[in-house]
N, C-alpha and C. Protein backbone atom coordinates (compact mmCIF):
# COMPACT_ATOMS: atom_id res chain seq x y z
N UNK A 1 -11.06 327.17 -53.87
CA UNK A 1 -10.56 325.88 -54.27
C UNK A 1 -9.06 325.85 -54.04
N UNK A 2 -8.94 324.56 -53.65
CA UNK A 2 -7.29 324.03 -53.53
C UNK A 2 -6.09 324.51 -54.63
N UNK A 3 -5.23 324.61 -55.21
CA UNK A 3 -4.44 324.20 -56.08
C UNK A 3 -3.26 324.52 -55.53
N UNK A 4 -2.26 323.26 -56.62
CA UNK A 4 -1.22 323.07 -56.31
C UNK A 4 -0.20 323.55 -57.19
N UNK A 5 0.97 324.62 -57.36
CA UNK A 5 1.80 324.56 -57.77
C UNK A 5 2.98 323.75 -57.82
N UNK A 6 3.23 322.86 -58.67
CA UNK A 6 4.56 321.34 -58.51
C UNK A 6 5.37 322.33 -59.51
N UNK A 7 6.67 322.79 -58.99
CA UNK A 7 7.97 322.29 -59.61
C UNK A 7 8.60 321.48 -59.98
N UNK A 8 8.91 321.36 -60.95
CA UNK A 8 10.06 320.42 -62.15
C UNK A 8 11.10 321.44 -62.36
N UNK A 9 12.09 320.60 -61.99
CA UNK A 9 13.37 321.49 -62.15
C UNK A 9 14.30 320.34 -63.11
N UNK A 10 15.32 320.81 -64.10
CA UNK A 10 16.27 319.94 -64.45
C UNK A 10 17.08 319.49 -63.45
N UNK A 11 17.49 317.95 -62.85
CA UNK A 11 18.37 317.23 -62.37
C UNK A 11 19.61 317.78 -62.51
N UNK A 12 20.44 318.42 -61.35
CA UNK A 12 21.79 319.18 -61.37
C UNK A 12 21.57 320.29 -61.84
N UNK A 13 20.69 321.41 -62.01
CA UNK A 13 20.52 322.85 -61.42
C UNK A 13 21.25 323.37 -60.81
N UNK A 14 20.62 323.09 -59.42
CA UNK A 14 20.83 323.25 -58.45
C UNK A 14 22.51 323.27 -57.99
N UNK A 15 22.74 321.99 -58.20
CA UNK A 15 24.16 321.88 -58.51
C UNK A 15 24.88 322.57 -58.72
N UNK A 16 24.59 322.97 -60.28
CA UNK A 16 25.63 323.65 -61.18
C UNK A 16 25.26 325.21 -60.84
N UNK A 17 24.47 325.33 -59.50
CA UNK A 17 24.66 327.49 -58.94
C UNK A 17 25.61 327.43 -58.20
N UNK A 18 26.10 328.31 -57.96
CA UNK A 18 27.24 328.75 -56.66
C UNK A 18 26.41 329.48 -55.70
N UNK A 19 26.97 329.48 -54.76
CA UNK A 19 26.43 329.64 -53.70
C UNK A 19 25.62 331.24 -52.95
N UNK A 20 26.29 331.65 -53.99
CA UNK A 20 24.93 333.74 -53.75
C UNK A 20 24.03 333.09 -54.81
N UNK A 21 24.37 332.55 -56.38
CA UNK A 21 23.31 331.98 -57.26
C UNK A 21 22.43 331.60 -56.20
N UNK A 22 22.16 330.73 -55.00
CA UNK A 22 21.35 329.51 -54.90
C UNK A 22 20.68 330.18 -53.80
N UNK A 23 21.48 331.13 -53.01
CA UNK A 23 20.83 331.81 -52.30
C UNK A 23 19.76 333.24 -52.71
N UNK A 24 20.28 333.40 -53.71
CA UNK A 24 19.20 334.65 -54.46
C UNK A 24 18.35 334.08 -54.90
N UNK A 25 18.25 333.07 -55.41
CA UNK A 25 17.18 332.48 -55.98
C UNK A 25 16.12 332.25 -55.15
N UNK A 26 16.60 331.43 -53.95
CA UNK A 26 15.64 331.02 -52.43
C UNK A 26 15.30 332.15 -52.56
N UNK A 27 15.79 332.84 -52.25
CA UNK A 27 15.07 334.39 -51.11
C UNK A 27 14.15 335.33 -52.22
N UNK A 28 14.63 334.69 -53.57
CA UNK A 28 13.56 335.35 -54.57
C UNK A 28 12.17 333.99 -54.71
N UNK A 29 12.37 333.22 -54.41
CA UNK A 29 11.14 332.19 -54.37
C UNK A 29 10.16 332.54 -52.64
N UNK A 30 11.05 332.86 -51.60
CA UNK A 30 10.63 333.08 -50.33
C UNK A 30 9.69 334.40 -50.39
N UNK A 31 10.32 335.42 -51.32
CA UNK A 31 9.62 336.62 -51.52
C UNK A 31 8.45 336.55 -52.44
N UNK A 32 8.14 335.87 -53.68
CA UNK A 32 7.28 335.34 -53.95
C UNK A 32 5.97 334.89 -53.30
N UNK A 33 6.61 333.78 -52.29
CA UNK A 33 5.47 333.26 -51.49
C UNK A 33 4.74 334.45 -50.23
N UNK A 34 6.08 334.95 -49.82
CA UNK A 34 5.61 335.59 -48.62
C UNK A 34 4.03 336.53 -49.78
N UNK A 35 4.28 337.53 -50.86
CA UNK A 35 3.38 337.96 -51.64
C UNK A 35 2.13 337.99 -51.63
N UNK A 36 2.03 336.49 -51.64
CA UNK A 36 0.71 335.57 -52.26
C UNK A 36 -0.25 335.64 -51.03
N UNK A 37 0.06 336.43 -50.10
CA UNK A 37 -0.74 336.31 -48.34
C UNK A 37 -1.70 335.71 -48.10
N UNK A 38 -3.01 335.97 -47.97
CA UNK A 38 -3.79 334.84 -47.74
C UNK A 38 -4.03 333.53 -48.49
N UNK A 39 -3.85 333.84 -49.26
CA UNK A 39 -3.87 332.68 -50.47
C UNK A 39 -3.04 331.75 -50.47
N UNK A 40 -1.49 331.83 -49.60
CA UNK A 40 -0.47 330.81 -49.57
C UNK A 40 -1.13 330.14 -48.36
N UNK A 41 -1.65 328.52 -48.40
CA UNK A 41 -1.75 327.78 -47.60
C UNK A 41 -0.74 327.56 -46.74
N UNK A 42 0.64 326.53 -48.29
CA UNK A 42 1.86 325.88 -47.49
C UNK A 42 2.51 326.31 -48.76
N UNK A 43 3.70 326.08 -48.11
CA UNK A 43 4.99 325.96 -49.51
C UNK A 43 6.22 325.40 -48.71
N UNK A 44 6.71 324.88 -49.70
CA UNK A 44 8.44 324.04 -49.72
C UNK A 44 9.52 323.81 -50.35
N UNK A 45 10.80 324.23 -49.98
CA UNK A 45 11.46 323.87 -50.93
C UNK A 45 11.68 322.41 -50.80
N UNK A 46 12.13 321.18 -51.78
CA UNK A 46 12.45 319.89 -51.42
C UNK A 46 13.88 319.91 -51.62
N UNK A 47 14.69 319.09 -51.20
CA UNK A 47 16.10 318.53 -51.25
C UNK A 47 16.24 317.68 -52.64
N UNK A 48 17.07 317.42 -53.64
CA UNK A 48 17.50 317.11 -54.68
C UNK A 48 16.65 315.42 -54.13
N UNK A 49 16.71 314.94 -55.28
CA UNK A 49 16.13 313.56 -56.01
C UNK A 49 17.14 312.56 -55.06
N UNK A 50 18.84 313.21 -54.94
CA UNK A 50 19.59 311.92 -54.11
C UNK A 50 19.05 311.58 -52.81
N UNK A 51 18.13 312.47 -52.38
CA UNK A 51 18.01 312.29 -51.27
C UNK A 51 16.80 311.68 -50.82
N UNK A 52 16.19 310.88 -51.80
CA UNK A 52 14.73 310.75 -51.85
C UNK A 52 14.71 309.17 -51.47
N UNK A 53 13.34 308.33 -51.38
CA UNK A 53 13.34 307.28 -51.53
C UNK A 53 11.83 307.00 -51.98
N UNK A 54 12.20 306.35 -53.44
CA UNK A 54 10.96 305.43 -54.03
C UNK A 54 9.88 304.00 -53.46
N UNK A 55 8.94 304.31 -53.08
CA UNK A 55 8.25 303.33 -52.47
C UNK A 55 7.18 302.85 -53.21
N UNK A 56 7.42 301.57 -53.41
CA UNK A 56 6.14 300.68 -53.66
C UNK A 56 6.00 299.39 -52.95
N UNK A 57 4.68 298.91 -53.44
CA UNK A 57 4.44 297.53 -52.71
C UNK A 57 3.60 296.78 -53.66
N UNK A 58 3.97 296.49 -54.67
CA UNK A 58 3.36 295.84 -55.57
C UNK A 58 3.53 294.00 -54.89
N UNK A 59 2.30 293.72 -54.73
CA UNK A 59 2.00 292.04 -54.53
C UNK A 59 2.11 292.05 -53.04
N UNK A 60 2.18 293.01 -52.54
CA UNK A 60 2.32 292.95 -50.61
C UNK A 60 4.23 292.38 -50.86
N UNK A 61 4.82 293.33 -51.72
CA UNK A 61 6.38 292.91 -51.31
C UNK A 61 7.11 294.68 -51.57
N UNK A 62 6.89 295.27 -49.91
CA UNK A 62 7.81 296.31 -50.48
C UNK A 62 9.43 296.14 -51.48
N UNK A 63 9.06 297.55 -52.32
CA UNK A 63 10.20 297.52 -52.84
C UNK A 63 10.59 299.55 -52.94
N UNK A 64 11.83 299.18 -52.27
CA UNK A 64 12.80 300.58 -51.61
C UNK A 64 13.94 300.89 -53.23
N UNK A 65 13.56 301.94 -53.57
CA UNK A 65 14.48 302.75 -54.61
C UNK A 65 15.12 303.60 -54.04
N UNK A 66 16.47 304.08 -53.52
CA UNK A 66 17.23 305.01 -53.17
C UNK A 66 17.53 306.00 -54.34
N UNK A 67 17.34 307.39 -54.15
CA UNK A 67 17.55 308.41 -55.43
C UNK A 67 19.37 308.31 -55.15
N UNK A 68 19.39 308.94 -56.36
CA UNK A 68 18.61 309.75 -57.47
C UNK A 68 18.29 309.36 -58.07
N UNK A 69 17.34 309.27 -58.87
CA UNK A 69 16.50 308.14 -60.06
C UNK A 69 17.18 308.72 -61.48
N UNK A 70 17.74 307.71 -61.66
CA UNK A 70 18.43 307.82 -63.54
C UNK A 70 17.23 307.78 -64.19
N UNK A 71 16.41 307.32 -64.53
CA UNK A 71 15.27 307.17 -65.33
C UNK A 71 14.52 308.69 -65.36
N UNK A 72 14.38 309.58 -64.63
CA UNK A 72 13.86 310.71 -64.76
C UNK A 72 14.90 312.09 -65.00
N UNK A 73 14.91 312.85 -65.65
CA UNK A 73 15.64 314.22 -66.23
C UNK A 73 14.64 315.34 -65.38
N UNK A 74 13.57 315.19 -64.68
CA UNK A 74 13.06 316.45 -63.88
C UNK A 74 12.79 316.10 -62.15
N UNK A 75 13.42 317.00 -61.42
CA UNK A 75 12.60 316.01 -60.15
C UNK A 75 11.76 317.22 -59.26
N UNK A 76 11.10 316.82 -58.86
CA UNK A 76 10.66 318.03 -57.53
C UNK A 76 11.14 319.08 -57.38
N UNK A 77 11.33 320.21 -57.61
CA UNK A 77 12.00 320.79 -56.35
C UNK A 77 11.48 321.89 -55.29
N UNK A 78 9.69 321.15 -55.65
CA UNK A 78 9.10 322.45 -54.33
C UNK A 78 7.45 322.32 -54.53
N UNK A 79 6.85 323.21 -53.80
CA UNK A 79 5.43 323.59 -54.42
C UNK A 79 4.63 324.35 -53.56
N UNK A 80 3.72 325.24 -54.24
CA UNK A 80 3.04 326.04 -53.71
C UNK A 80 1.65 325.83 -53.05
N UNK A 81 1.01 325.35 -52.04
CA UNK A 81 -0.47 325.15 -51.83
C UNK A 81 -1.24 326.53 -51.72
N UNK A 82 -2.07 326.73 -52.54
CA UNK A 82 -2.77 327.54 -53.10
C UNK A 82 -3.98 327.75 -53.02
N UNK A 83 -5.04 328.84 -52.10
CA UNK A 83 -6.58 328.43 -51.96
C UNK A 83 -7.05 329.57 -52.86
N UNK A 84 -7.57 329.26 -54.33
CA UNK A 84 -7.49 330.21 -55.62
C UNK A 84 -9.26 330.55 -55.41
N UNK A 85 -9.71 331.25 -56.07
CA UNK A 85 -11.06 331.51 -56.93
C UNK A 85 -11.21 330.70 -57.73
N UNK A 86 -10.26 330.47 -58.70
CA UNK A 86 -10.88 329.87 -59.98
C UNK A 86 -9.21 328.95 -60.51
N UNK A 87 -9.30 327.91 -61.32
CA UNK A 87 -8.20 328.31 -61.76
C UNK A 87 -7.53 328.87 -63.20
N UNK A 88 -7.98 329.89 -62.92
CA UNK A 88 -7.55 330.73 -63.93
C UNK A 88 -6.92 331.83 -63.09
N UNK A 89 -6.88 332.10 -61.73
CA UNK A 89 -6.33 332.69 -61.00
C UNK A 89 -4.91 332.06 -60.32
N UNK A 90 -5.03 330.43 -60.22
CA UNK A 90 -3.93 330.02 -60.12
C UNK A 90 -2.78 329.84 -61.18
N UNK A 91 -3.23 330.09 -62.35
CA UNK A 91 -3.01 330.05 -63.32
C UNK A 91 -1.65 331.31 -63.79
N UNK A 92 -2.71 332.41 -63.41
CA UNK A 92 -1.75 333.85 -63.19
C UNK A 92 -0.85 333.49 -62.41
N UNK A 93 -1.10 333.66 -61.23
CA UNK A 93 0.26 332.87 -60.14
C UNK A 93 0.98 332.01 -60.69
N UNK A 94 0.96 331.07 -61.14
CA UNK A 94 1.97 330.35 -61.68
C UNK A 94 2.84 331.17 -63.06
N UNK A 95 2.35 331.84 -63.49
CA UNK A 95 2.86 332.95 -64.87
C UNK A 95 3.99 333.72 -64.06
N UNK A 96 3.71 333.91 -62.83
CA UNK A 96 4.26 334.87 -62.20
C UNK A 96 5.40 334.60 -60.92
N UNK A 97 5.28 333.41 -60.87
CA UNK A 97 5.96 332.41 -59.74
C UNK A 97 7.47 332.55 -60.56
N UNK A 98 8.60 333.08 -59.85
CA UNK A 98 9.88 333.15 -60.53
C UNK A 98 10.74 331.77 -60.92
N UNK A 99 10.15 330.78 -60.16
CA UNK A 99 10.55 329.40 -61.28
C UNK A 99 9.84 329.01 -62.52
N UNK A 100 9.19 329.16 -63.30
CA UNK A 100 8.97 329.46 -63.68
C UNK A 100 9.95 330.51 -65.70
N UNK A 101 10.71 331.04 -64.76
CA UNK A 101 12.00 331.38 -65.66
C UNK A 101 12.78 330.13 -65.90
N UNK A 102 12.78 329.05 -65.11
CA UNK A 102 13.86 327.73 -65.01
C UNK A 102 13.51 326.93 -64.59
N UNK A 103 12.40 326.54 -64.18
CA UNK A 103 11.42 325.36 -64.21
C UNK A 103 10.36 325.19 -65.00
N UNK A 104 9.66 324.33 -64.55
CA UNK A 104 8.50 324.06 -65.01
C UNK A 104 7.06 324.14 -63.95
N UNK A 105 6.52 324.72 -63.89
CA UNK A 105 5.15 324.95 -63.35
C UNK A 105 4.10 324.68 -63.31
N UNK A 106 3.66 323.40 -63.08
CA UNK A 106 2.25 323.05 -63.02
C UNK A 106 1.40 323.49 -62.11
N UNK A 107 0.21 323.32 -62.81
CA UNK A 107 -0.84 324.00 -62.00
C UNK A 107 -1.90 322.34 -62.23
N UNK A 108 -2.38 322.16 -60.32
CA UNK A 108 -3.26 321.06 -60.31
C UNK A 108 -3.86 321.25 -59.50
N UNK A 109 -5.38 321.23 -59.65
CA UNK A 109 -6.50 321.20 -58.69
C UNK A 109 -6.24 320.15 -57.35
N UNK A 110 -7.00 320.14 -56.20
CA UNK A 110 -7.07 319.40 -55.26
C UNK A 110 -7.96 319.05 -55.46
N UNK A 111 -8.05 317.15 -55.50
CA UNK A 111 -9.58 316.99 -55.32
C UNK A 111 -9.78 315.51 -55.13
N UNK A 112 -10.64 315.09 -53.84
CA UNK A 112 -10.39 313.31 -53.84
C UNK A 112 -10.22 312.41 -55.25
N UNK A 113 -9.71 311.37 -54.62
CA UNK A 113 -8.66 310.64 -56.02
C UNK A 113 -10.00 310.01 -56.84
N UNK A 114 -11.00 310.50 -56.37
CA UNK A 114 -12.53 309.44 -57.38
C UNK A 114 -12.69 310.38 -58.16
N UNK A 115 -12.33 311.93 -58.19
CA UNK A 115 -13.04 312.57 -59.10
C UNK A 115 -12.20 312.72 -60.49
N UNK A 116 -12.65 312.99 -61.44
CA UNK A 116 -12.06 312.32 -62.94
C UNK A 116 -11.71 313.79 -63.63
């Protein structure tokens, strides 16, 4: 089965590392993944929230949000695609995923949007 590891990171983290901070960290998230061997589908780091753009189309009238979004205190900042046993195995992995120390870690099944 699918699962997804989503990062939540606090807004300005990232920011507030210097620059061996931000790079030890990568290369300790890169080492992580490399780990996980067959089991790592995909993974990514994402670019901060400023760099994002909010899309909807409510009534057939797009409407464009440029980040960073004030309204939210966590944004993206990555995720793991994951082909688990169970998830209670993705579960471990995520215990063990070094964001985890400074994020937040969800763990979510893959599964078409009908199933409940």
């Amino acid at each position: 089965m699918r699962d997804l590891l989503l990062i939540s990171e606090p807004r300005g983290q990232r920011a507030a590392r210097n620059d061996a901070e931000a790079r030890a960290r990568y290369a300790e998230m890169v080492a992580f993944g490399e780990g996980l061997g067959a089991r790592l589908l995909a993974s990514e780091s994402l670019r901060p929230d400023s760099h994002g753009v909010r899309v909807q189309v409510p009534h057939d009238k797009p409407v464009l949000r440029d980040g960073p979004f004030a309204e939210a205190r966590e944004m993206i900042g990555g995720f793991f695609l994951l082909d688990c046993a169970s998830l209670d195995e993705a579960v471990a992995i995520a215990r063990d995923c070094p964001a985890a120390r400074f994020a937040t870690v969800e763990v979510r099944e893959c599964a078409p949007c009908f199933v409940h």
